[in-house]
Protein backbone atom coordinates (compact mmCIF):
# COMPACT_ATOMS: atom_id res chain seq x y z
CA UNK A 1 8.72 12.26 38.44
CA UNK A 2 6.70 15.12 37.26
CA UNK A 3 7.21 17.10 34.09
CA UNK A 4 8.54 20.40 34.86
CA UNK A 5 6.73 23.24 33.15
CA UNK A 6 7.57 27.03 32.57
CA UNK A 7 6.07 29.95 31.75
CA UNK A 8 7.20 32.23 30.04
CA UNK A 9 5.65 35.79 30.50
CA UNK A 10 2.52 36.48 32.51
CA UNK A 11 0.48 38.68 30.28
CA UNK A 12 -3.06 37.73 29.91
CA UNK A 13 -2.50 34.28 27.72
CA UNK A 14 0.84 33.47 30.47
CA UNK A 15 -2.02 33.52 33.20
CA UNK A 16 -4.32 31.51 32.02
CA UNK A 17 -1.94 28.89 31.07
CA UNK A 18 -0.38 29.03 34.66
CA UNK A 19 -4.26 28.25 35.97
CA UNK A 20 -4.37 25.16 33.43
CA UNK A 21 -1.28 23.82 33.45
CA UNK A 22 -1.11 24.03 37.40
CA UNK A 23 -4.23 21.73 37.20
CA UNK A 24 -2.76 19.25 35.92
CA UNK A 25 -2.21 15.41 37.02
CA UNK A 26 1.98 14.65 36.30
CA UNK A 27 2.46 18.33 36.43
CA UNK A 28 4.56 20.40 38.37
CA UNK A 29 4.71 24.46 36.85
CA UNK A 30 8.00 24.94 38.58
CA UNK A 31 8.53 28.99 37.47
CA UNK A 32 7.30 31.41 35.84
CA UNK A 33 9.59 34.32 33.89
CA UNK A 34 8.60 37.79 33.08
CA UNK A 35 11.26 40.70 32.80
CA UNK A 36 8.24 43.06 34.62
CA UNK A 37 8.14 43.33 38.07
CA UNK A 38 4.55 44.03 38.56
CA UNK A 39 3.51 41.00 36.06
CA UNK A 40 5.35 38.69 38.41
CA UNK A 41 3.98 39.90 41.51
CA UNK A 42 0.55 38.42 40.27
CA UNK A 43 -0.84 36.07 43.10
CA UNK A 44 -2.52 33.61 40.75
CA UNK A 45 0.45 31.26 40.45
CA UNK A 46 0.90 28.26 42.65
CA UNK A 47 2.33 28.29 46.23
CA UNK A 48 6.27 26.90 45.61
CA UNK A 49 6.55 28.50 41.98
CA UNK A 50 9.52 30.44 41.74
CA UNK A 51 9.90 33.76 39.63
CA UNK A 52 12.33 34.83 37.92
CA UNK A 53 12.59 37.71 35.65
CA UNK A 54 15.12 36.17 32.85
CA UNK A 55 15.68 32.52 31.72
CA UNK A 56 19.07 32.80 32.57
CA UNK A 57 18.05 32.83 35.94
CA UNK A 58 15.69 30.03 36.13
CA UNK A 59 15.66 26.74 37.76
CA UNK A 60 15.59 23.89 35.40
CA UNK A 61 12.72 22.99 33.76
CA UNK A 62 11.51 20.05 30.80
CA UNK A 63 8.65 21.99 28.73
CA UNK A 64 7.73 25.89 28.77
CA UNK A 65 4.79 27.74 27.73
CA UNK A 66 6.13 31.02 25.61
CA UNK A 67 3.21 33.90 26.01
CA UNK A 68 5.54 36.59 25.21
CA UNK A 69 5.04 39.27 22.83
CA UNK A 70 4.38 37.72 19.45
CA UNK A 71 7.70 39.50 18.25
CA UNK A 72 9.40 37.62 20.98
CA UNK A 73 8.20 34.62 19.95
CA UNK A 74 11.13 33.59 17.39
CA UNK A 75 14.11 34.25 19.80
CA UNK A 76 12.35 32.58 23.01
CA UNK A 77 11.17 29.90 21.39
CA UNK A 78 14.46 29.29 19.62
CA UNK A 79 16.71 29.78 22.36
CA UNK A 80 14.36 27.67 24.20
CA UNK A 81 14.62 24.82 22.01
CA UNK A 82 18.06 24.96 21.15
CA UNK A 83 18.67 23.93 24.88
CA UNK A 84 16.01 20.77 24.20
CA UNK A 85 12.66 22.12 26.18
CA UNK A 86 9.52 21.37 24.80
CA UNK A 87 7.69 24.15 23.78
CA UNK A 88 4.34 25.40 23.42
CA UNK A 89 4.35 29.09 21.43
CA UNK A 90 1.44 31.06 21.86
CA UNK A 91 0.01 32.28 18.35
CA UNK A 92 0.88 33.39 16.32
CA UNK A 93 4.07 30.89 16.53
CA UNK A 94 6.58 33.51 14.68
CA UNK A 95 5.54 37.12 12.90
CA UNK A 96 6.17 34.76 9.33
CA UNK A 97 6.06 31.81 8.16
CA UNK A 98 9.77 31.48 7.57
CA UNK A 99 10.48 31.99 11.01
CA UNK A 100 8.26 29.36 11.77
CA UNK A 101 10.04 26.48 9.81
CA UNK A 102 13.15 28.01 10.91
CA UNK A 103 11.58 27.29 14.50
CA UNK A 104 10.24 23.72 13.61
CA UNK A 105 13.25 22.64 11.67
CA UNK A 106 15.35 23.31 14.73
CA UNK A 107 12.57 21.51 17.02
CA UNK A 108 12.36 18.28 14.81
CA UNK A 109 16.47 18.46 14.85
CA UNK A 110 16.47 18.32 18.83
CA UNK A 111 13.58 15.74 19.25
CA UNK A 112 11.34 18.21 20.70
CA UNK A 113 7.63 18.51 20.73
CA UNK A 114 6.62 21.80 19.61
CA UNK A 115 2.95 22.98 20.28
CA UNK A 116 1.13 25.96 18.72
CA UNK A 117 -1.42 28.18 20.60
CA UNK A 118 -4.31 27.52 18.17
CA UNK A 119 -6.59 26.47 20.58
CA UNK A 120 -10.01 27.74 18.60
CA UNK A 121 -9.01 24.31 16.71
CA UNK A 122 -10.55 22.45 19.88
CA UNK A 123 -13.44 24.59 20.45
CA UNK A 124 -16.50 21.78 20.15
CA UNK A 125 -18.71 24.37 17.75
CA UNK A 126 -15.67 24.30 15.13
CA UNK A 127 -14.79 20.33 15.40
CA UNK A 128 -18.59 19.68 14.75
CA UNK A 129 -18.55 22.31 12.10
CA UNK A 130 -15.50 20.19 10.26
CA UNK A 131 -17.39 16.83 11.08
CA UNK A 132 -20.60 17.88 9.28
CA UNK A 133 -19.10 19.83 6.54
CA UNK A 134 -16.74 17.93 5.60
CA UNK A 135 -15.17 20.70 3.36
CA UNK A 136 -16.67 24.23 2.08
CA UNK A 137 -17.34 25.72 -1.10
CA UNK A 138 -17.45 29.60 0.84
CA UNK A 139 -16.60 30.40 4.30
CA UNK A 140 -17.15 33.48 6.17
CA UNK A 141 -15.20 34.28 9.75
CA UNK A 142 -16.03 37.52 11.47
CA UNK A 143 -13.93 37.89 14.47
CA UNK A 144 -14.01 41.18 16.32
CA UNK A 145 -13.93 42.51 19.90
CA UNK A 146 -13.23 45.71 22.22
CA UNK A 147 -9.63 47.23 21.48
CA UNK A 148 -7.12 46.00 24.26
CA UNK A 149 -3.52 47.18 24.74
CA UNK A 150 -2.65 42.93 24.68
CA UNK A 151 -0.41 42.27 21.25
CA UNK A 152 -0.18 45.79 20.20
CA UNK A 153 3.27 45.01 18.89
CA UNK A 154 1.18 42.95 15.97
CA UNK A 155 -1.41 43.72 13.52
CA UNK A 156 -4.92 41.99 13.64
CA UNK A 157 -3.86 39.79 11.45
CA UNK A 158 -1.08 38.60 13.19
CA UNK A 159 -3.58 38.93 16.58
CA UNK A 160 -7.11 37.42 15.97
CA UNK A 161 -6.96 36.54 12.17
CA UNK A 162 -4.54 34.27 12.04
CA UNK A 163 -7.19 31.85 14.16
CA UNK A 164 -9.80 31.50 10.96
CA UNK A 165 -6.74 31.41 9.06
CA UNK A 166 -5.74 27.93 10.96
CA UNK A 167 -9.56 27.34 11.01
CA UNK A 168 -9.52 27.00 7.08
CA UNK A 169 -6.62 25.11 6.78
CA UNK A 170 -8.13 22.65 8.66
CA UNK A 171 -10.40 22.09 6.20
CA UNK A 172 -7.38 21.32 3.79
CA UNK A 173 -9.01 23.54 1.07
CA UNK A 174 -5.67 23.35 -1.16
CA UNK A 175 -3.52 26.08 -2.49
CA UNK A 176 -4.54 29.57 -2.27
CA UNK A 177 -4.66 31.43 -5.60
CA UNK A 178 -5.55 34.59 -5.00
CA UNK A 179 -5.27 36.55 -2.09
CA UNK A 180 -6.97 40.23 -1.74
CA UNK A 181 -6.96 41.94 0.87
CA UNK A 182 -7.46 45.31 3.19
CA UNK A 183 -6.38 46.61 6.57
CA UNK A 184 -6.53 50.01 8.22
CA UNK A 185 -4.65 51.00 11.54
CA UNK A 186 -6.97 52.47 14.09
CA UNK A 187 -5.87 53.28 17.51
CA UNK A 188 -2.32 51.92 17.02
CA UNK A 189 0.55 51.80 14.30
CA UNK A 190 -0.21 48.53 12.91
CA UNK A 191 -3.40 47.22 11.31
CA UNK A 192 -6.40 47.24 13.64
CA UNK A 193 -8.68 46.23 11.22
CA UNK A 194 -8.93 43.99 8.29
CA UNK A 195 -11.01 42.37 5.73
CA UNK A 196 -9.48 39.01 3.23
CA UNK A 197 -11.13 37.56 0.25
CA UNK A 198 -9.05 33.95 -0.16
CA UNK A 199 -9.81 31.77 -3.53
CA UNK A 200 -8.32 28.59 -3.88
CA UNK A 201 -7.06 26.68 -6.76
CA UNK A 202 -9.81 24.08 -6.19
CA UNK A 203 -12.53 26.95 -6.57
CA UNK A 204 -13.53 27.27 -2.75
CA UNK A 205 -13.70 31.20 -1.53
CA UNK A 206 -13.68 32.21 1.96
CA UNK A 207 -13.85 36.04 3.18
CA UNK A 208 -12.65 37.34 6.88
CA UNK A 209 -13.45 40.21 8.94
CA UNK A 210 -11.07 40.64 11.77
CA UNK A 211 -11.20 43.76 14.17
CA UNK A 212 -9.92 44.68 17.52
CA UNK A 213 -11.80 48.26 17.58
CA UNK A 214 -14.97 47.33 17.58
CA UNK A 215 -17.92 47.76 20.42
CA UNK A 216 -19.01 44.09 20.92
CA UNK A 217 -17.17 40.84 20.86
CA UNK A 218 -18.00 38.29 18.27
CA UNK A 219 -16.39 34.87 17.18
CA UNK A 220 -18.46 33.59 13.79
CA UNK A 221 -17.40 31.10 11.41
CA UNK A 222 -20.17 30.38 8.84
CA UNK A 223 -19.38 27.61 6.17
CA UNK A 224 -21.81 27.17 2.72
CA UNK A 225 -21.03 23.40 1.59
CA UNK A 226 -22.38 20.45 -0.24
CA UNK A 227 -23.67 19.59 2.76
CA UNK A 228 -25.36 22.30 4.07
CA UNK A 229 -25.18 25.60 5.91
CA UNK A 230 -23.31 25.96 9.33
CA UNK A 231 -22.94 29.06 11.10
CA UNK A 232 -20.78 28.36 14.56
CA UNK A 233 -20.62 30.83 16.90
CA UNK A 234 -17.36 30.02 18.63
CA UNK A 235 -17.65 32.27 21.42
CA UNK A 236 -20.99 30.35 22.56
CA UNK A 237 -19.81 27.12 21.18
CA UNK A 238 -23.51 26.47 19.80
CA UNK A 239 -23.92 25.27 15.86
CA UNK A 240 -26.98 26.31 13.52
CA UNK A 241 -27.75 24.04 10.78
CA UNK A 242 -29.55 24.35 7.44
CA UNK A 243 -30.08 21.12 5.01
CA UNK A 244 -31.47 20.89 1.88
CA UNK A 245 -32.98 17.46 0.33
CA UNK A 246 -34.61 16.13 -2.39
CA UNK A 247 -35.30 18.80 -5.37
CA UNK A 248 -37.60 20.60 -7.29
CA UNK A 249 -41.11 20.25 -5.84
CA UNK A 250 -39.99 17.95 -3.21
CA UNK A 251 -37.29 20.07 -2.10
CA UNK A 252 -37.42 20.19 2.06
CA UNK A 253 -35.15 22.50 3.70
CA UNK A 254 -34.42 21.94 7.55
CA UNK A 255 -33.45 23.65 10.11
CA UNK A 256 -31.11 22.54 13.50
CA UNK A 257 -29.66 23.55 16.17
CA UNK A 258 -26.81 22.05 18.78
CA UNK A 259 -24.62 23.72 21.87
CA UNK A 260 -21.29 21.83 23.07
CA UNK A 261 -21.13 20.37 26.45
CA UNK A 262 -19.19 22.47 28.80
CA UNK A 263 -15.21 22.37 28.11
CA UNK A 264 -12.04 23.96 27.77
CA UNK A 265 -10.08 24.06 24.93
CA UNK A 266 -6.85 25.62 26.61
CA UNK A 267 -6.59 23.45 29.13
CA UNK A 268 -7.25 20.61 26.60
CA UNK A 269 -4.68 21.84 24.39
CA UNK A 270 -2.31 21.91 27.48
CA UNK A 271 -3.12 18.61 28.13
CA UNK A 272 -2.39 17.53 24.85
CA UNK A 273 0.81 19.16 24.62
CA UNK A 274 1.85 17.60 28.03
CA UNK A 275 0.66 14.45 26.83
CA UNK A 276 2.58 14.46 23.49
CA UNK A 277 5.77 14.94 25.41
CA UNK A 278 4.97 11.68 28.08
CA UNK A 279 3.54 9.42 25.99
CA UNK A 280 4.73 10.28 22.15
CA UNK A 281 2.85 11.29 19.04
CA UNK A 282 1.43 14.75 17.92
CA UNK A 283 0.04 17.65 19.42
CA UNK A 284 -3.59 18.44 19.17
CA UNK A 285 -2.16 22.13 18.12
CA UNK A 286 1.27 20.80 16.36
CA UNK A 287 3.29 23.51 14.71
CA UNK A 288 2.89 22.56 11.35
CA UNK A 289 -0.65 23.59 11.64
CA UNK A 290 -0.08 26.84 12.62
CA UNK A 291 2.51 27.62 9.88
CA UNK A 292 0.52 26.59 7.61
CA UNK A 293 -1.71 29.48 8.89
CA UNK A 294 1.16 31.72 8.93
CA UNK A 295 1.88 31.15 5.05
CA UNK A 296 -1.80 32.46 4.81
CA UNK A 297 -1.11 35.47 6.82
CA UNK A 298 1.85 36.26 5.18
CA UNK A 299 -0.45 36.40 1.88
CA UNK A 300 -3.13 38.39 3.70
CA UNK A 301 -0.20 40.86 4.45
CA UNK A 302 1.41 41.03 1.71
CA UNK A 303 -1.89 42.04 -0.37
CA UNK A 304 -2.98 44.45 2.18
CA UNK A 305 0.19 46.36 0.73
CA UNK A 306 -1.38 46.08 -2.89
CA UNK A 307 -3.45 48.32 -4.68
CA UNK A 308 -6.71 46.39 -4.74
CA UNK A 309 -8.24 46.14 -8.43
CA UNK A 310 -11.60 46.39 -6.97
CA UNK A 311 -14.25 45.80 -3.88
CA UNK A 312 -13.15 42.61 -2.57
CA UNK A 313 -16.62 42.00 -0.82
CA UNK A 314 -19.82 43.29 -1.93
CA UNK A 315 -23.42 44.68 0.18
């Protein structure tokens, strides 16, 4: 018997989940659920998938895929899993971090899997990033792009920072000890852009630039460690490398390049969240990650809110 999938909402993430997960062997995306008319009248889903535009009127289903407004996220999710469906939440999981482990708690108590949408995690430039590095004593992520009426109900923080967010705690850099940070709204209420200067206790530093106002579209994440230099451009999925050996005199610095092998990292993630429920184990994108990013953004946040005691990056 197939797993029965949902989605839930068909805004630009709810589409492109519907393409993945419809490609799928085991599979069967039985509905899709969006309260607007004209974003369920979208002729990209599968011939046989019904629509409905609440839950409460859906046919049953096993897992869903929640793409709803990020403000959403908590009382979909929730409701979701209080009825024992396996979910995956597109990111940011919850607006905090409490909500979050609220939302886990109550999936751990039900014996559900529950998936995050942190798929930059799987993108092949960041993995081989993490496998070279190993860890980083500074970090730099610059992640900007055109403004776009998608997740206006969030700041960028909540929208495209909270990715390099997740991307440094996968490096496991330890507690954060200070946080400083600045964010200015743009073209809508809520933050548009922002800029985060993270130390922690350990004595790594990593800065962020995160903007959704911008006139080109870049994904960088550059990492300084004992290793080397590594500056992945995520959007390219291609890896520049600097080494250093030997010293004084013999010192030799080299240079290298490498570029991924075509993938996808949704539809891997949507494998692996499909996968997790069939056969057991963790997500490749499990919640816990992605909280742990939240706790992050909640600090990022939070200082924005501060009066900063100085320039938090310098020219």
């Amino acid at each position: 018997m197939n797993l029965r999938i949902a989605i839930v909402g068909l805004g630009t993430m709810g589409r492109i989940h519907a393409l993945k997960v419809a490609s799928l062997a085991g599979v069967e995306l039985v509905c899709a659920v969006d309260p607007d008319p004209a974003a369920l009248a979208w002729d990209g889903l599968p011939a046989g998938t019904a629509r409905f535009r609440s839950l409460n009127q859906a046919v049953p289903f096993d897992a869903a895929i929640v793409a709803t407004p990020p403000t959403t996220h908590f009382e979909v999710a929730g409701g979701l899993v209080a009825r024992g469906v396996h979910c995956l939440v597109e990111k940011p999981i919850c607006t905090s971090a409490a909500d979050g482990r609220a939302l886990l708690a109550l999936a751990r108590e039900k014996g559900v899997v529950l998936a995050s949408g942190h798929n930059e995690r799987l993108n092949p430039a960041f993995r081989e990033t993490i496998r070279r590095a190993g860890s980083f004593l500074y970090a730099e992520a610059e992640r900007i792009g055109p403004f776009s009426e998608r997740s206006t109900d969030a700041d960028v923080v909540l929208d495209l920072m909270v990715h390099d967010l997740d991307a440094l705690c996968a490096f496991n850099p330890g507690i954060p000890a200070d946080v400083r940070a600045v964010g200015i709204p743009v073209l809508t209420g809520q933050v548009d852009i922002a800029n985060a200067r993270i130390e922690f206790a350990g004595g790594a530093v990593a800065t962020l630039t995160a903007s959704r106002v911008s006139v080109e579209k870049r994904r960088k994440f550059r990492v300084f460690s004992r290793a080397g230099y590594f500056s992945a451009d995520l959007v390219e999925k291609a890896l520049k490398i600097i080494t250093v050996s030997g010293d004084g005199a013999g010192r030799q610095i080299e240079g290298d390049s490498w570029i991924a092998p075509p993938s996808d990292q949704v539809l891997e993630q949507d494998r692996s969240f499909v996968e997790a429920i069939v056969r057991g184990g963790a997500p490749a994108t499990d919640a816990a990650h992605s909280i742990e990013a939240m706790d992050l953004a909640d600090r990022v946040r939070a200082a924005m809110r501060q009066p900063q005691p100085g320039p938090i990056c310098s020219t």
